[in-house]
N, C-alpha and C. Protein backbone atom coordinates (compact mmCIF):
# COMPACT_ATOMS: atom_id res chain seq x y z
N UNK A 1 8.82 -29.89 -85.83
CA UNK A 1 7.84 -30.83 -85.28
C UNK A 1 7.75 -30.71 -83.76
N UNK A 2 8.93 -31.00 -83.33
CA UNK A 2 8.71 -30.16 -81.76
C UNK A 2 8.07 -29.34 -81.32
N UNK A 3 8.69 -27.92 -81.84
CA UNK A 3 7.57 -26.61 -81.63
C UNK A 3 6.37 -27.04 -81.85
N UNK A 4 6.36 -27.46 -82.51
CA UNK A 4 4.67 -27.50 -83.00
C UNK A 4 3.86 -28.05 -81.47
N UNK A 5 4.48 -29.68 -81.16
CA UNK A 5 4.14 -30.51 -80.03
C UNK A 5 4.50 -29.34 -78.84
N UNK A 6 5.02 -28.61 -78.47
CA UNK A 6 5.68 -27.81 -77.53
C UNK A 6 4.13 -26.84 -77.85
N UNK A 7 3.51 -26.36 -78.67
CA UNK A 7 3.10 -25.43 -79.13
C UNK A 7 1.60 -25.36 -78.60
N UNK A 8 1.22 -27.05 -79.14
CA UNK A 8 0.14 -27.62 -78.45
C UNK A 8 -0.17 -28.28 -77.22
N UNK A 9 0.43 -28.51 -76.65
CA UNK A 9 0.99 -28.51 -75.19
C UNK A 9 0.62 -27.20 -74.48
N UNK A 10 1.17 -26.17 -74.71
CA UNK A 10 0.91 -24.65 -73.95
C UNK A 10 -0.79 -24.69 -74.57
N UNK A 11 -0.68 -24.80 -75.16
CA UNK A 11 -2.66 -24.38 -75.63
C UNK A 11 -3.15 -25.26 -74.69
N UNK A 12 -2.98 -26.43 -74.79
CA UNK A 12 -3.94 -27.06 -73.93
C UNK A 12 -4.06 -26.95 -72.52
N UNK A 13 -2.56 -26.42 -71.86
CA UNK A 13 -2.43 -26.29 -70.30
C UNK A 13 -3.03 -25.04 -70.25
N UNK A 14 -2.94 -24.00 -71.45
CA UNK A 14 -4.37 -22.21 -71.05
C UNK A 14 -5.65 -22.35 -70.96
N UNK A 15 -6.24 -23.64 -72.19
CA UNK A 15 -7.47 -24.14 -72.16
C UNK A 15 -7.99 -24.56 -70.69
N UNK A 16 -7.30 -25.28 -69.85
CA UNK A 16 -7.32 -26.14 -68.80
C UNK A 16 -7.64 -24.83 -67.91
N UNK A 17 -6.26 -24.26 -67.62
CA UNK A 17 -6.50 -22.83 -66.80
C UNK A 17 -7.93 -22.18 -66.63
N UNK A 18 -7.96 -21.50 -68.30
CA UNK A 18 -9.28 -20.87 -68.54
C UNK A 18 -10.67 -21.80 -68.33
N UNK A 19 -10.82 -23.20 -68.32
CA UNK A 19 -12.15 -23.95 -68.00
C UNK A 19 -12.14 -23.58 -66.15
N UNK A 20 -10.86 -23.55 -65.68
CA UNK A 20 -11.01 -23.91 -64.27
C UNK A 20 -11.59 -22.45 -63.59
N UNK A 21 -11.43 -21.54 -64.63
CA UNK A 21 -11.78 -20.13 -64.26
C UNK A 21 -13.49 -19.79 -64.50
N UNK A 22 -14.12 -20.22 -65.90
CA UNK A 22 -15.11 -20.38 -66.33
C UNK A 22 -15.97 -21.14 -65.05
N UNK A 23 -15.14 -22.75 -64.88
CA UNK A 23 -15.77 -23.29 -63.43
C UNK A 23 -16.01 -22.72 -62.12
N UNK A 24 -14.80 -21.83 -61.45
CA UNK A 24 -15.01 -20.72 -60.47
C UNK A 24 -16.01 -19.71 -60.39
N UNK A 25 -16.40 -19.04 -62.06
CA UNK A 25 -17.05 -18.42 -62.00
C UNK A 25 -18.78 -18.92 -62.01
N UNK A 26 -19.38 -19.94 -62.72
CA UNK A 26 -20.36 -20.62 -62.23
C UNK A 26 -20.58 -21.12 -60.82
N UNK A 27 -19.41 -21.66 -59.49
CA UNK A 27 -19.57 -21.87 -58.49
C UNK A 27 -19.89 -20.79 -57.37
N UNK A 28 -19.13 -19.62 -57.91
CA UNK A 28 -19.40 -18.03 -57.11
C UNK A 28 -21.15 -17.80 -57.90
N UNK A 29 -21.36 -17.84 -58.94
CA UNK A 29 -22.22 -17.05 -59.46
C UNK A 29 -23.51 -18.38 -58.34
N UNK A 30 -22.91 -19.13 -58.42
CA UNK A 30 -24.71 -20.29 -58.15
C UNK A 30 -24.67 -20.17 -56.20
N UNK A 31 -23.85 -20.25 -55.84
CA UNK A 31 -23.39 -20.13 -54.21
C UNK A 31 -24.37 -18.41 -54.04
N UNK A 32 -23.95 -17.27 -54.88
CA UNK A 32 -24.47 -15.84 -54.57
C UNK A 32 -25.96 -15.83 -54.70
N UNK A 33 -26.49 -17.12 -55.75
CA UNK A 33 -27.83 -16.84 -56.25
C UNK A 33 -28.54 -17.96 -55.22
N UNK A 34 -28.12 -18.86 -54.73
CA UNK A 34 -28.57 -19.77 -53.16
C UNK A 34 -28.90 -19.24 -52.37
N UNK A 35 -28.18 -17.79 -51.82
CA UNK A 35 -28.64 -16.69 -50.85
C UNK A 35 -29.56 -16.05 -51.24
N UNK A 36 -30.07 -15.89 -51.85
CA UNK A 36 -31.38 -15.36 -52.49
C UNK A 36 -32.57 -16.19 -52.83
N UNK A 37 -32.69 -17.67 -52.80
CA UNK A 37 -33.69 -18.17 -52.70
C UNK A 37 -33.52 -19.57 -53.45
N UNK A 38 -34.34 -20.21 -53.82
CA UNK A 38 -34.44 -21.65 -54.67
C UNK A 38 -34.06 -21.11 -56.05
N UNK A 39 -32.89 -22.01 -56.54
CA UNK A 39 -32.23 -22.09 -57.80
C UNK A 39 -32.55 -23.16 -58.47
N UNK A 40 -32.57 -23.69 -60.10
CA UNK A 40 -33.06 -24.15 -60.88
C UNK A 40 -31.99 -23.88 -62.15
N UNK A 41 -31.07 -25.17 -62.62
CA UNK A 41 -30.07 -24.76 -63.65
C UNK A 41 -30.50 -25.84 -64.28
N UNK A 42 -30.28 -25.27 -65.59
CA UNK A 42 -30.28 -25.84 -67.21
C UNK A 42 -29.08 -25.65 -67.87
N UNK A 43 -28.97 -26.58 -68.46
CA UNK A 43 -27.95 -26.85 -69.57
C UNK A 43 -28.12 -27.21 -70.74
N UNK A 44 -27.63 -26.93 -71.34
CA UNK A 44 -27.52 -27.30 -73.39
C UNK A 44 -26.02 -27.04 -73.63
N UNK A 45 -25.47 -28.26 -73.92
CA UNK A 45 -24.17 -28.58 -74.57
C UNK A 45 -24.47 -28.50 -75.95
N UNK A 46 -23.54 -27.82 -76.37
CA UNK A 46 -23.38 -27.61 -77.87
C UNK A 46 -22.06 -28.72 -78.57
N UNK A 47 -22.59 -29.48 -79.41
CA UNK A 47 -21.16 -30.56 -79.70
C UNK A 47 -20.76 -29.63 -80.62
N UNK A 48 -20.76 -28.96 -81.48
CA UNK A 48 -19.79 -28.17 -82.21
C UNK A 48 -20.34 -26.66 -82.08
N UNK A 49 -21.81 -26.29 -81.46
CA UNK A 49 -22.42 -24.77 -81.85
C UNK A 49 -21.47 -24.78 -80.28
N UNK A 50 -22.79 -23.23 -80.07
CA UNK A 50 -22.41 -22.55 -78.43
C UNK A 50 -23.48 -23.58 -77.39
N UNK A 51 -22.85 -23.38 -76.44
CA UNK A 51 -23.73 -24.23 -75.42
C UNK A 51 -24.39 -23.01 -74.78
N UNK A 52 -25.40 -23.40 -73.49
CA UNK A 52 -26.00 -22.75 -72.72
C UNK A 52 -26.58 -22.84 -71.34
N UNK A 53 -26.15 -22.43 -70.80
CA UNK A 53 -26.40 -22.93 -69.41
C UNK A 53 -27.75 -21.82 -68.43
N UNK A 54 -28.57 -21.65 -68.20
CA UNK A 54 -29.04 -21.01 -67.74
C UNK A 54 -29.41 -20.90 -65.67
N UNK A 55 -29.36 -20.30 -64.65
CA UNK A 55 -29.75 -20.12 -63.82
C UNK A 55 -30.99 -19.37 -63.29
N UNK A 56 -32.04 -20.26 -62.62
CA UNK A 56 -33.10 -19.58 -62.37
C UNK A 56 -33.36 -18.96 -60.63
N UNK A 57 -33.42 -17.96 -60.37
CA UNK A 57 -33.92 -18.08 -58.60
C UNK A 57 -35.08 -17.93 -58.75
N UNK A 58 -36.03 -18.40 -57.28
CA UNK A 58 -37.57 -17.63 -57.82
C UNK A 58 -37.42 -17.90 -56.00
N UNK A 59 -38.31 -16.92 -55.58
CA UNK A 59 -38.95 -16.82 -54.37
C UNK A 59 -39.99 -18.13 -54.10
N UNK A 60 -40.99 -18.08 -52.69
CA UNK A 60 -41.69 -18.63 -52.53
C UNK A 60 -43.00 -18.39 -53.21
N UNK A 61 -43.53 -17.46 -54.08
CA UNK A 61 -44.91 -17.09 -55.12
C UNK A 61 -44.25 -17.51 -56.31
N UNK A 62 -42.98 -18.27 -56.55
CA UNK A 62 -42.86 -18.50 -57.80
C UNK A 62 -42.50 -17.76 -58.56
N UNK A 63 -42.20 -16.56 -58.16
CA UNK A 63 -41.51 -14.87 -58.80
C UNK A 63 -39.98 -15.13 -59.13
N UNK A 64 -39.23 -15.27 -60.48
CA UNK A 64 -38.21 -15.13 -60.84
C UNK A 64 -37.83 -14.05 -60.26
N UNK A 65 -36.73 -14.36 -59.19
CA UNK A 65 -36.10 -12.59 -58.42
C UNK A 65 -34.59 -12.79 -59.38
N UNK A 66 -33.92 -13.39 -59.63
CA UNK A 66 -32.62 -13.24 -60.48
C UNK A 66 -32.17 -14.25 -61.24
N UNK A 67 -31.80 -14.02 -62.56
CA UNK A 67 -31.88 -15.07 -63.91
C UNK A 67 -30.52 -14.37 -64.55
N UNK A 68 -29.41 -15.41 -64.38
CA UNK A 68 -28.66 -15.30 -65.50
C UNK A 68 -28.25 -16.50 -66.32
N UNK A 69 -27.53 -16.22 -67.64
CA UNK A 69 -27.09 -16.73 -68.79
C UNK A 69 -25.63 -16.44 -68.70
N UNK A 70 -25.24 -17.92 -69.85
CA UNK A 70 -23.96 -18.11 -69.96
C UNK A 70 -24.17 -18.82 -71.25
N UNK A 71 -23.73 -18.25 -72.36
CA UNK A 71 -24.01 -18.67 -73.75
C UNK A 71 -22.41 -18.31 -74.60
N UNK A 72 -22.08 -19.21 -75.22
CA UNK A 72 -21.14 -19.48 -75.96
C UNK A 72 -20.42 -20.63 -76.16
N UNK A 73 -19.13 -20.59 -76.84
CA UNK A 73 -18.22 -21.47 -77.70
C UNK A 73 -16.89 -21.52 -77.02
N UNK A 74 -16.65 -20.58 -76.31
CA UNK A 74 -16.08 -20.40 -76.06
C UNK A 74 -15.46 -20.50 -74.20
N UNK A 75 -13.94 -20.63 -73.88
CA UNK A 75 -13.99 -20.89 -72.48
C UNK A 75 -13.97 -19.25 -71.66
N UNK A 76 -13.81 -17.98 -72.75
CA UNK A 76 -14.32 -16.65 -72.30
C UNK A 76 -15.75 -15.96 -71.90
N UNK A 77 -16.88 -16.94 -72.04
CA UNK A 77 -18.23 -16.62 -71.65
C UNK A 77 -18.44 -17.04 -70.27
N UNK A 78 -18.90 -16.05 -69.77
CA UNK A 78 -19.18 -15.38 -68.84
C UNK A 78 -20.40 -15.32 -68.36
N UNK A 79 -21.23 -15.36 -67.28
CA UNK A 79 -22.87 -15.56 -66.93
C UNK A 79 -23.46 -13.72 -66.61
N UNK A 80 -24.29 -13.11 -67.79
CA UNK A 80 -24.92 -12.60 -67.64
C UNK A 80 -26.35 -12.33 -67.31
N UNK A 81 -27.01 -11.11 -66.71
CA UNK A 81 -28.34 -10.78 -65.95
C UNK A 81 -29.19 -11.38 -67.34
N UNK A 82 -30.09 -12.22 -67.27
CA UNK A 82 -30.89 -12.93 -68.09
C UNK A 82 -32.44 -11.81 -67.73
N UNK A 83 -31.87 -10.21 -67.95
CA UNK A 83 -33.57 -9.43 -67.50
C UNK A 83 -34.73 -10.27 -68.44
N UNK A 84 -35.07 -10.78 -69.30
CA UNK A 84 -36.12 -10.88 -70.12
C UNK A 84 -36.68 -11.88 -69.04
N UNK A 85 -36.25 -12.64 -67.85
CA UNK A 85 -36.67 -13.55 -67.37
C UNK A 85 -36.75 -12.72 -65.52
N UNK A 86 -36.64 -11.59 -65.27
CA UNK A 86 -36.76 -11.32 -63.90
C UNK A 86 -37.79 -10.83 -63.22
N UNK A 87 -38.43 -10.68 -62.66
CA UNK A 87 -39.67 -11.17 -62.04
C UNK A 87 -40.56 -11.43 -62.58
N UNK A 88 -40.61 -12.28 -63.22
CA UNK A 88 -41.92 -13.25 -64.04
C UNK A 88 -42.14 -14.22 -63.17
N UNK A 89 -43.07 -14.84 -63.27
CA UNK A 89 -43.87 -16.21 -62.67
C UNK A 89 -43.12 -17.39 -63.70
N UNK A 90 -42.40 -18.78 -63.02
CA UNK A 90 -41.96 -19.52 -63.71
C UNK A 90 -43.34 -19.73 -64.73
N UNK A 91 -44.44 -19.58 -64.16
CA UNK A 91 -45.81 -20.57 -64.73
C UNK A 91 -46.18 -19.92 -65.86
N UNK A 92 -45.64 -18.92 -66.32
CA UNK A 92 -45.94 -17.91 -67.73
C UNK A 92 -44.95 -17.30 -68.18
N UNK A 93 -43.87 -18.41 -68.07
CA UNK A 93 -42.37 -18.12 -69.01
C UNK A 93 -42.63 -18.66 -70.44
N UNK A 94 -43.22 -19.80 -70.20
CA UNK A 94 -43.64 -20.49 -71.95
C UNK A 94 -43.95 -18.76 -72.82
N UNK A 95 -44.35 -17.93 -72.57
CA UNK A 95 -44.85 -16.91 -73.44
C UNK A 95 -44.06 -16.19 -73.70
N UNK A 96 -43.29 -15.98 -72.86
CA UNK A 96 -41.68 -14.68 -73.08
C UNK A 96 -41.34 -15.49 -74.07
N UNK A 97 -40.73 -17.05 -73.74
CA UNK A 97 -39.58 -17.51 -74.38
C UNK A 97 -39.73 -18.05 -75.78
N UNK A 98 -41.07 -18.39 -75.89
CA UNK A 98 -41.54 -18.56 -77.57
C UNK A 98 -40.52 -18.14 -79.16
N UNK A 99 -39.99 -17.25 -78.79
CA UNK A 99 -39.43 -16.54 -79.73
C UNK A 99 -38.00 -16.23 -79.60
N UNK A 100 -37.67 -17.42 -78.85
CA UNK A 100 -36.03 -17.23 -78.23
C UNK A 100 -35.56 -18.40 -78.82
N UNK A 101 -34.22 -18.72 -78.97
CA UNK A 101 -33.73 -19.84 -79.74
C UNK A 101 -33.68 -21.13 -79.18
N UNK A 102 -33.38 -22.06 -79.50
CA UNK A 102 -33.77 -23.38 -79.08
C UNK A 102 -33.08 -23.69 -78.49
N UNK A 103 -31.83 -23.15 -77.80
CA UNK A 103 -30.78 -23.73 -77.04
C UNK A 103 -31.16 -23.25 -75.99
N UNK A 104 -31.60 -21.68 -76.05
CA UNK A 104 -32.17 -21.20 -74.75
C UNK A 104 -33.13 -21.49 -74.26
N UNK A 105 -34.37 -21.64 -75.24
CA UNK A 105 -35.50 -22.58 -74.82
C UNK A 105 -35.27 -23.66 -73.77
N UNK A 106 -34.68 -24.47 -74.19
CA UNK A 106 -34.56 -25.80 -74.00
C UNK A 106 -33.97 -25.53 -72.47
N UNK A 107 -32.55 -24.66 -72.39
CA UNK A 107 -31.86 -24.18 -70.83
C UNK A 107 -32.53 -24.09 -70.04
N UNK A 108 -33.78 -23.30 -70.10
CA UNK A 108 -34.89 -22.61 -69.84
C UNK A 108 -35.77 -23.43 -69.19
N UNK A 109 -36.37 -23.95 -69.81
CA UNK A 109 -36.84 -25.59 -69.49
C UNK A 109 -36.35 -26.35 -68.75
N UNK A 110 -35.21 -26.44 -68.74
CA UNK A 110 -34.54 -27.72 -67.92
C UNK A 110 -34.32 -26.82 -66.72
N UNK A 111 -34.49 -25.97 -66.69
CA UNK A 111 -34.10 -25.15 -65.39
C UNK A 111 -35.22 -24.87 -64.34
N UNK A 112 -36.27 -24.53 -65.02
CA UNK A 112 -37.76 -24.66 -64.31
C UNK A 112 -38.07 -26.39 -63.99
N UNK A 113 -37.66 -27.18 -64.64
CA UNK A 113 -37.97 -29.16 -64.39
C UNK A 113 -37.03 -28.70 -62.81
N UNK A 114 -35.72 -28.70 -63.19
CA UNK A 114 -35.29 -28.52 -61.91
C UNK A 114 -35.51 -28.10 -60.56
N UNK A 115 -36.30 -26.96 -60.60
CA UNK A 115 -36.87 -26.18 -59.41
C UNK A 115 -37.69 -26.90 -59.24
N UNK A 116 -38.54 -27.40 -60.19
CA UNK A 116 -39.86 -28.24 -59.81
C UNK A 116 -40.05 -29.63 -58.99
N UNK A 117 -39.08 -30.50 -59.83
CA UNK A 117 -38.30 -31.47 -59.29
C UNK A 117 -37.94 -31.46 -57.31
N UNK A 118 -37.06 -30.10 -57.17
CA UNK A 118 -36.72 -30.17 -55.83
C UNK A 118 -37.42 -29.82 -54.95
């Protein structure tokens, strides 16, 4: 019974570790994409699927210059180049993303409200 409590104990202090790393890496990734112009982030929490977080930059014409993703379940996902979204016009993303899943949709969305918003 110990081990066990001893067992779950170490899991939860790697979990902790690994979120704080996951967190580092969204603060480097959004700080690198600030130098490059107006940013715009979305989120979709997943209560039991994958969540999704998306980052948008766009210039002053509204030109997506760099878009990445961070999709999973996991505290090992990582924010990749989102190309299906790089230099497009936020104003004719509805058409790319039609056919993309609803978590990303939705990221997607909340990420352009954002830019718009500020």
């Amino acid at each position: 019974m110990i081990k066990v409590l001893w067992l779950a104990a170490a899991a939860w202090i790697l979990q902790g570790v690994l979120v704080y790393f996951q967190i580092k890496n969204f603060q480097s990734k959004l700080n690198e994409m600030r130098t490059k112009g107006k940013v715009g982030v979305g989120t979709v929490k997943g209560r039991f699927g994958k969540g999704v977080i998306v980052m948008l930059c766009i210039n002053d014409e509204n030109l997506i210059t760099d878009a990445q993703i961070m999709s999973g379940t996991t505290v090992f996902a990582r924010f990749v180049p989102f190309h299906a979204l790089i230099n497009q016009n936020i104003e004719h993303v509805e058409a790319i993303i039609k056919d993309m899943k609803k978590q990303t949709k939705t990221a997607i969305v909340k990420a352009i409200s954002s830019l718009e918003s500020s």
